[in-house]
Protein backbone atom coordinates (compact mmCIF):
# COMPACT_ATOMS: atom_id res chain seq x y z
CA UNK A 1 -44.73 0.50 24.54
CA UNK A 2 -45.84 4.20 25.10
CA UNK A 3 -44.87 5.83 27.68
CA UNK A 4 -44.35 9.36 29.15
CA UNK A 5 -40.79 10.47 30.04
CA UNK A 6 -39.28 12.93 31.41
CA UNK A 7 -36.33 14.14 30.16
CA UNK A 8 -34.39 16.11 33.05
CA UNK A 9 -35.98 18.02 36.03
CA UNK A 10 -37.62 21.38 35.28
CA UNK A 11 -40.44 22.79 33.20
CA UNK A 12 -43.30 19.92 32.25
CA UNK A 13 -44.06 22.02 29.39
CA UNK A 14 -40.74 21.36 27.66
CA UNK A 15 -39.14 18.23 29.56
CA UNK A 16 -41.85 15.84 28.71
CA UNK A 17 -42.14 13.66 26.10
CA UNK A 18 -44.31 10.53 24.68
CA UNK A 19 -41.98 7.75 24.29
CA UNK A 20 -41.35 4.83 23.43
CA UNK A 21 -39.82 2.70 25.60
CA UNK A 22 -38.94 -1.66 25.62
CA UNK A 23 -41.76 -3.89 26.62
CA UNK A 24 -41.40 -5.08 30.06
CA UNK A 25 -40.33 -8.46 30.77
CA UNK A 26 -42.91 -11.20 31.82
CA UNK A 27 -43.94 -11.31 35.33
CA UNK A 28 -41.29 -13.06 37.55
CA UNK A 29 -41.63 -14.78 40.80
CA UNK A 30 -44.20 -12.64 43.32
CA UNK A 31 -44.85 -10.11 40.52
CA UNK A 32 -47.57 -9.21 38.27
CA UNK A 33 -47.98 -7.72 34.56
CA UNK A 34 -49.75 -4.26 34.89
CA UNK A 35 -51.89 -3.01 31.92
CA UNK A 36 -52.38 0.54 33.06
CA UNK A 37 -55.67 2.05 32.60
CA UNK A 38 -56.03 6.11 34.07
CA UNK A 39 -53.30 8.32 36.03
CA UNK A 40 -53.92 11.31 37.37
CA UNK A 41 -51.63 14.67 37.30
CA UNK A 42 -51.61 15.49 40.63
CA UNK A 43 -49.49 18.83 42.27
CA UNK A 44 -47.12 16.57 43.53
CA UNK A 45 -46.46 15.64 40.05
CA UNK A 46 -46.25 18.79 39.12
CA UNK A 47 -43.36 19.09 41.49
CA UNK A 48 -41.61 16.05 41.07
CA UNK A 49 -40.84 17.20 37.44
CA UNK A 50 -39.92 20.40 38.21
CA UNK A 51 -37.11 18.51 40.69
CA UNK A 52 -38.86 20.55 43.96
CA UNK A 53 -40.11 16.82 45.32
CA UNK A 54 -38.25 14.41 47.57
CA UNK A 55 -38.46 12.11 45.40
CA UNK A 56 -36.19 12.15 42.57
CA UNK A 57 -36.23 9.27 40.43
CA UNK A 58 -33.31 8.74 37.49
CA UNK A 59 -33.87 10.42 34.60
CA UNK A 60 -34.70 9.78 31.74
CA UNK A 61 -37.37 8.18 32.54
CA UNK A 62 -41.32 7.70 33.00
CA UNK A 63 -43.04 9.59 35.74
CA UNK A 64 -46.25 9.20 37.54
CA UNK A 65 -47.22 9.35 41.29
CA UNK A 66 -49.89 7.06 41.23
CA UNK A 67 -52.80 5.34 39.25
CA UNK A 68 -55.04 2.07 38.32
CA UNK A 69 -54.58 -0.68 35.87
CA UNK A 70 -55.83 -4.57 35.04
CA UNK A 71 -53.66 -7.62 35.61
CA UNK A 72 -52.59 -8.87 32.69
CA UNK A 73 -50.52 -11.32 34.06
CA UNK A 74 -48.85 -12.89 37.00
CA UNK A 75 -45.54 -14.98 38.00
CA UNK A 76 -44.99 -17.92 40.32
CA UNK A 77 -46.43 -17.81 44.01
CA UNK A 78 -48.56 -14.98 43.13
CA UNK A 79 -51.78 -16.32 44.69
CA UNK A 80 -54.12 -13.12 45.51
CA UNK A 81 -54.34 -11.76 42.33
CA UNK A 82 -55.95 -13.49 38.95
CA UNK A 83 -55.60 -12.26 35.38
CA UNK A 84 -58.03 -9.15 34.93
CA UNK A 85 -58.07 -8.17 38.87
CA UNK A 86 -58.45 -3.64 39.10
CA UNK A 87 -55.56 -2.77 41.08
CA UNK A 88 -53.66 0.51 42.28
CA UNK A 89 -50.44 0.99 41.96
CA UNK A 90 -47.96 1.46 44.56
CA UNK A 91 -46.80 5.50 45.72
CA UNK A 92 -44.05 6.37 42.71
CA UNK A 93 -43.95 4.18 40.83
CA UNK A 94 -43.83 5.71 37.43
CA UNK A 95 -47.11 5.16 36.29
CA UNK A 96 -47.39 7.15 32.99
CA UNK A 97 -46.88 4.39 30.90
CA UNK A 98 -48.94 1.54 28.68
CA UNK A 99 -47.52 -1.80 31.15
CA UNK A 100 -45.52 -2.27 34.20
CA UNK A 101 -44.15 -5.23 36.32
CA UNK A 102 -44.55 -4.86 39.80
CA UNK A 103 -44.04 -6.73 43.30
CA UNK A 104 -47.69 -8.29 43.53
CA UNK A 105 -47.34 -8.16 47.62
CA UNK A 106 -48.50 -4.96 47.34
CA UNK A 107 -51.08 -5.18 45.02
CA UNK A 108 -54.87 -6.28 46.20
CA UNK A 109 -57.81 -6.84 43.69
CA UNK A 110 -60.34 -3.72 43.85
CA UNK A 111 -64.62 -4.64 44.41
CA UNK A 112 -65.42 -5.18 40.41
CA UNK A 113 -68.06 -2.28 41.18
CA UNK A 114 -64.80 0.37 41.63
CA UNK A 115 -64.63 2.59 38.26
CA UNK A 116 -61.09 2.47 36.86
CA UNK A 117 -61.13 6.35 37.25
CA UNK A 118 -61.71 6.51 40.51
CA UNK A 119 -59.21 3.84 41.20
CA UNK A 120 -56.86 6.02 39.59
CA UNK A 121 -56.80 8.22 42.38
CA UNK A 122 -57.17 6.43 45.74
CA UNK A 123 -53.62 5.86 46.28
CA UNK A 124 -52.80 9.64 47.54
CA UNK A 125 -55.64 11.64 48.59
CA UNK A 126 -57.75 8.75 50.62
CA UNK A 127 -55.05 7.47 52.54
CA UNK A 128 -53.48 10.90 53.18
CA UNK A 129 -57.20 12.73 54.82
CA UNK A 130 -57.37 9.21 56.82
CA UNK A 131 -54.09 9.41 58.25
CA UNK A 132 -54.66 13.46 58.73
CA UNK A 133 -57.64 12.24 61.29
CA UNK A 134 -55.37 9.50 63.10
CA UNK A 135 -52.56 10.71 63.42
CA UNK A 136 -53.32 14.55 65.23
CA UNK A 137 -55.19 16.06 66.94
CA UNK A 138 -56.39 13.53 69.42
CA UNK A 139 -59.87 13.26 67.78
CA UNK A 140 -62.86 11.44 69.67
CA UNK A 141 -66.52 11.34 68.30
CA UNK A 142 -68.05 13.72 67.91
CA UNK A 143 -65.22 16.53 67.56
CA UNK A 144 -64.84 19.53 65.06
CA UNK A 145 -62.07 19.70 62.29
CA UNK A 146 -61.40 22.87 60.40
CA UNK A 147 -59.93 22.58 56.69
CA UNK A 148 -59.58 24.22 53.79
CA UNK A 149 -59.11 23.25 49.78
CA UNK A 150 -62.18 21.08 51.61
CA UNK A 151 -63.18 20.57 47.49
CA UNK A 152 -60.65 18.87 46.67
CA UNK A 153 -59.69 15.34 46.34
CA UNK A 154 -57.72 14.98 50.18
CA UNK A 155 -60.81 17.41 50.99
CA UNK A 156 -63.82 15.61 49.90
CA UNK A 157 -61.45 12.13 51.52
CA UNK A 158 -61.53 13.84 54.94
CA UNK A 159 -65.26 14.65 55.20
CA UNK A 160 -65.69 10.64 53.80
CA UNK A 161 -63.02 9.50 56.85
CA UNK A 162 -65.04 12.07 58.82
CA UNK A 163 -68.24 11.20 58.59
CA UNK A 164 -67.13 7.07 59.24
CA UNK A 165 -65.65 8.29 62.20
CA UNK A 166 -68.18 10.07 63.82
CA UNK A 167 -66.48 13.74 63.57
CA UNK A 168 -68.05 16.66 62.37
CA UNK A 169 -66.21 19.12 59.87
CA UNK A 170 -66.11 22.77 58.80
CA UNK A 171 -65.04 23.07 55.19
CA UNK A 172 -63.47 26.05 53.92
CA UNK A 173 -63.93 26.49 49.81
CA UNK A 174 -62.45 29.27 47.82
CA UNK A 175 -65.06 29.46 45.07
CA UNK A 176 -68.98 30.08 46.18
CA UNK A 177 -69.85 27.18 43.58
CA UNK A 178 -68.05 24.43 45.41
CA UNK A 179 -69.90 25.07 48.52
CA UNK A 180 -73.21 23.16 47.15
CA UNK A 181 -70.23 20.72 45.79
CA UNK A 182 -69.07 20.13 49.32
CA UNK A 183 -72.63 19.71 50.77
CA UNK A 184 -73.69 17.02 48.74
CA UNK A 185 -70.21 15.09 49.93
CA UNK A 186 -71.44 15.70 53.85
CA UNK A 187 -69.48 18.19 54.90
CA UNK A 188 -71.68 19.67 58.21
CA UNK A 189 -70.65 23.49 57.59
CA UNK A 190 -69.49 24.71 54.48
CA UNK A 191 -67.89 28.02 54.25
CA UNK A 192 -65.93 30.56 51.64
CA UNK A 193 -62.60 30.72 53.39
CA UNK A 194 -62.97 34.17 54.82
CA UNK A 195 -62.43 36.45 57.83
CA UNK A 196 -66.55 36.81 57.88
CA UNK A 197 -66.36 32.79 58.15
CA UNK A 198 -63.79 32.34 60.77
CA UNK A 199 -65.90 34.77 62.82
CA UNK A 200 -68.60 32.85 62.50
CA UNK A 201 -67.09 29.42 63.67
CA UNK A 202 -68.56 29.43 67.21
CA UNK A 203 -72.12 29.96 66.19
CA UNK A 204 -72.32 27.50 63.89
CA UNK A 205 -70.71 25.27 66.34
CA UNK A 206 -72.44 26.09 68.97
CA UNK A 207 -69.16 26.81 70.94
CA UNK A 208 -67.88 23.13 70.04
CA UNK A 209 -63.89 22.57 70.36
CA UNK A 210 -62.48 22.59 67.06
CA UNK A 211 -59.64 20.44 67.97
CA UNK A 212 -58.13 19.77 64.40
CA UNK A 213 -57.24 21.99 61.67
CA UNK A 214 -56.29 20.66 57.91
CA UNK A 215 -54.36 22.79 55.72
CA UNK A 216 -53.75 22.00 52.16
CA UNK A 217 -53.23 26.10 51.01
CA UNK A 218 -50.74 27.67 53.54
CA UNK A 219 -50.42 31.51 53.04
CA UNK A 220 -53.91 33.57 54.66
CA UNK A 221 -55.68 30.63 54.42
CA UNK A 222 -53.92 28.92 57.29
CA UNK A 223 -53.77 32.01 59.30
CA UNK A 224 -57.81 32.07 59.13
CA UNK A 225 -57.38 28.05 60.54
CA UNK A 226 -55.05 29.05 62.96
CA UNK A 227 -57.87 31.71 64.23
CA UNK A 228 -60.99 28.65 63.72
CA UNK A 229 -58.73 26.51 66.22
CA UNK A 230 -60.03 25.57 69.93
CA UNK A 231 -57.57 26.23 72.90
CA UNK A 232 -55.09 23.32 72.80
CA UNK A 233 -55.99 22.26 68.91
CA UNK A 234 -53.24 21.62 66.39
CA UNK A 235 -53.01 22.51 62.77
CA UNK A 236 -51.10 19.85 60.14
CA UNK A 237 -49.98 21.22 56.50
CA UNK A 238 -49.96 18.88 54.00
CA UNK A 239 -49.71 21.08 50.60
CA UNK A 240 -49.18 24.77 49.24
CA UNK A 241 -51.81 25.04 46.75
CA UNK A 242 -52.33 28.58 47.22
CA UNK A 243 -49.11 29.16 45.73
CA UNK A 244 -47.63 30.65 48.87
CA UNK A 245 -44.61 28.35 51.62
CA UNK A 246 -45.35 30.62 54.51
CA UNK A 247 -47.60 32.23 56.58
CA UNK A 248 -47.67 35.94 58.21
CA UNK A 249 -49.05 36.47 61.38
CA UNK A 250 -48.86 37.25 64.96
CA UNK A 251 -47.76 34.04 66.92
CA UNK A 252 -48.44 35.16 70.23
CA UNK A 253 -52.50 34.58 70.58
CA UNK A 254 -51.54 30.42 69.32
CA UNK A 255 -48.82 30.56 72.47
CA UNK A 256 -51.54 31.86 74.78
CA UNK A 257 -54.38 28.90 73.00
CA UNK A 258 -51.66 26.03 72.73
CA UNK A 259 -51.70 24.89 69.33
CA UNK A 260 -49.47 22.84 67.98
CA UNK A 261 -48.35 22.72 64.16
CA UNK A 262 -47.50 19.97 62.36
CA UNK A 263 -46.16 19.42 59.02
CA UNK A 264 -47.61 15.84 56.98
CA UNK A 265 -46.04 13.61 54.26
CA UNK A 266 -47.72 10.46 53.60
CA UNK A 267 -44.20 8.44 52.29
CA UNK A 268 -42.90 8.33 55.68
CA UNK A 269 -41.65 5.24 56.60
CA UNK A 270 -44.26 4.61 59.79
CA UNK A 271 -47.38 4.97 58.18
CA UNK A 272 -45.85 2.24 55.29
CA UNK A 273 -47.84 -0.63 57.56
CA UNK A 274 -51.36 0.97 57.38
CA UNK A 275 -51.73 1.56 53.90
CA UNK A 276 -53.40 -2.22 52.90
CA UNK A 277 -56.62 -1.11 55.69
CA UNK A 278 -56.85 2.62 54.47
CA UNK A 279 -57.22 1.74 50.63
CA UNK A 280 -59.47 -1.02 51.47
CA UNK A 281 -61.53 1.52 53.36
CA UNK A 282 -61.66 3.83 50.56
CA UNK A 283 -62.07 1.35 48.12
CA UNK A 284 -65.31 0.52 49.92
CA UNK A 285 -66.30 4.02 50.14
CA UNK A 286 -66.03 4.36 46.48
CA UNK A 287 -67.97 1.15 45.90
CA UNK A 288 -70.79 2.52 48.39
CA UNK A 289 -71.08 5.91 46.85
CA UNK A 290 -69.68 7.77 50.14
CA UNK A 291 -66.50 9.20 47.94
CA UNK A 292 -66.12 10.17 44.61
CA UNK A 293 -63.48 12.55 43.74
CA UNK A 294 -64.39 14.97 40.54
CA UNK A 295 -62.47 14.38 37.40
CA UNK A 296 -62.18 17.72 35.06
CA UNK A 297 -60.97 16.08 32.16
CA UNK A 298 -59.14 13.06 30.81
CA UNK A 299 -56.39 13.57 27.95
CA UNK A 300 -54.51 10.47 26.27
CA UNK A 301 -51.03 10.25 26.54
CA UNK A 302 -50.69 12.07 23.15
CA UNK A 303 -52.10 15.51 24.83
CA UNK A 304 -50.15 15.61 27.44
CA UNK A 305 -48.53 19.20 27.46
CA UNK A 306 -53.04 20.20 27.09
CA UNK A 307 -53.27 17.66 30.15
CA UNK A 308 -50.06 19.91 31.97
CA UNK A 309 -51.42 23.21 31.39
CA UNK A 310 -55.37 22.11 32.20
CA UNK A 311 -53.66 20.94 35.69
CA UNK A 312 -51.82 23.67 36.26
CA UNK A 313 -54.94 25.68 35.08
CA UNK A 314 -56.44 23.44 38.05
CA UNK A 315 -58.99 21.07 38.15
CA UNK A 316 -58.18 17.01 38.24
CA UNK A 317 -56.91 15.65 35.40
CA UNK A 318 -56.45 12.14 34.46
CA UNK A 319 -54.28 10.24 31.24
CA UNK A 320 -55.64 8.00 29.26
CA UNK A 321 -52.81 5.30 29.40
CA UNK A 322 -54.77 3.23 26.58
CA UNK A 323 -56.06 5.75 24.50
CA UNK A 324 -54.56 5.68 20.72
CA UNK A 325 -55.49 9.04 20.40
């Protein structure tokens, strides 16, 4: 069985490998046979492999954050899954790899109508923008968020978590051709994340309390959503894409408007419960047509250092897992 492995933390371009690795053993009691289908390499990934993550698995060793695959088969007392069923996989579990065995409690058929792809990636990003929404802020209908990186995939899940919750959001993009991008996803304003932008917040608004800022970028970036925040709003971080861990500013103006700041990670053990409803709900909203996260490119396992550097590059990628290629 093919799979890909990392051989000790540090650079992906160099510690990866295509493998080949035993065939997992039949399905026992409450578990299921895997056939994985698509993975994504997400910038957690990215991280994990360089040994910067919390979560350090033993090495050597597949990798993988997330992703989608069939049932190929199932043990004893398995009852809510058949043979065939579209399934994520659970947070970390090493999902670079042909097949897997898993616990089948947490495992739950996806609508037929749910493309494998797009399964691929609903483990992270969906359940991560819903619990952004829930979990600060204090949000009621009808409220303003503020984020940024609003293009990508937690992005485009918080104006789809948005929009089913009756808020209304301000999306911050750093290219001028993901604003149309954006848009077309429902996201009410839609903005290059600039100082002209921020400035522009209450006019657009119409003086509405933005009461809930998102930041997946950190550095400037979250110094603009600092400035887009209401008196009393709070800001959560949830990623560095930008490339920078802190942010330079003037803290006195948040004392005087009373905003809290916040710092998310979806593995924590309290938000373990909710995760069977928020999948579900994106599930649906990928079978609807409400979310649909962009995929770049896809490579098969036997590209993978292309597949690293197109990710770092940026852009989604996804692996093949059953590509011969």
């Amino acid at each position: 069985m093919r799979a890909i492995e990392l051989a000790d933390f540090g650079d992906p371009l160099t510690n990866l490998r295509v493998a080949e690795l035993p065939e997992p053993p039949a399905p026992g009691a409450n578990e299921a046979l895997i056939g994985m289908e698509f993975a994504p390499i997400n910038f957690n990934d990215l991280l994990l492999i360089r040994g910067t993550f919390p979560q350090r698995p033993l090495l050597p060793g597949p990798v993988g954050n997330e992703g989608a695959g069939k049932v190929l088969a199932i043990g004893s007392g398995v009852i809510h899954l058949k043979v065939g069923d579209r399934v994520v996989l659970p947070l970390y579990s090493a999902t670079w790899r042909e097949r897997m065995v898993v616990a089948a409690d947490e495992l739950f058929p996806l609508p037929t109508e749910v493309d494998a792809k797009q399964a691929a990636m609903l483990r992270i990003n969906p359940p991560t923008a819903a619990l952004l929404l829930s979990e600060h802020g204090g949000l009621k209908a009808g409220d303003w968020i503020i984020q940024n990186a609003a293009n990508s995939g937690v992005g485009l899940s918080v104006t789809a978590f948005a929009k089913a919750r009756g808020f209304k959001t301000i999306n911050f993009v750093r290219r001028v051709e993901a604003i149309a991008e954006v848009e077309a996803a429902g996201g009410d304003i839609v903005l290059l994340d600039s100082a002209e932008s921020v400035e522009s917040i209450s006019d657009l608004t119409q003086a509405g309390k933005v009461r809930l800022a998102i930041d997946g970028v950190s550095g400037e970036s979250t110094v603009r959503l600092l400035q887009g925040l209401s008196h009393g709003g709070a800001i959560v971080s949830y990623a560095f894409s930008g490339g920078e861990v802190a942010i330079h500013t003037d803290l006195r103006p948040l004392l005087r408007k009373a905003v809290s700041l916040h710092a998310f990670y979806q593995a924590r053990p309290q938000y373990g419960s909710q995760m069977p409803t928020l999948l579900r709900e994106a599930a649906e909203f990928v079978r609807v047509g409400k979310l649909k996260q962009p995929v770049a490119a896809i490579y098969p396992m036997s590209r993978i250092f292309d597949a690293v550097r197109h990710a770092i590059r940026g852009g989604k990628v996804l692996l093949d897992l059953q590509s011969a290629g």
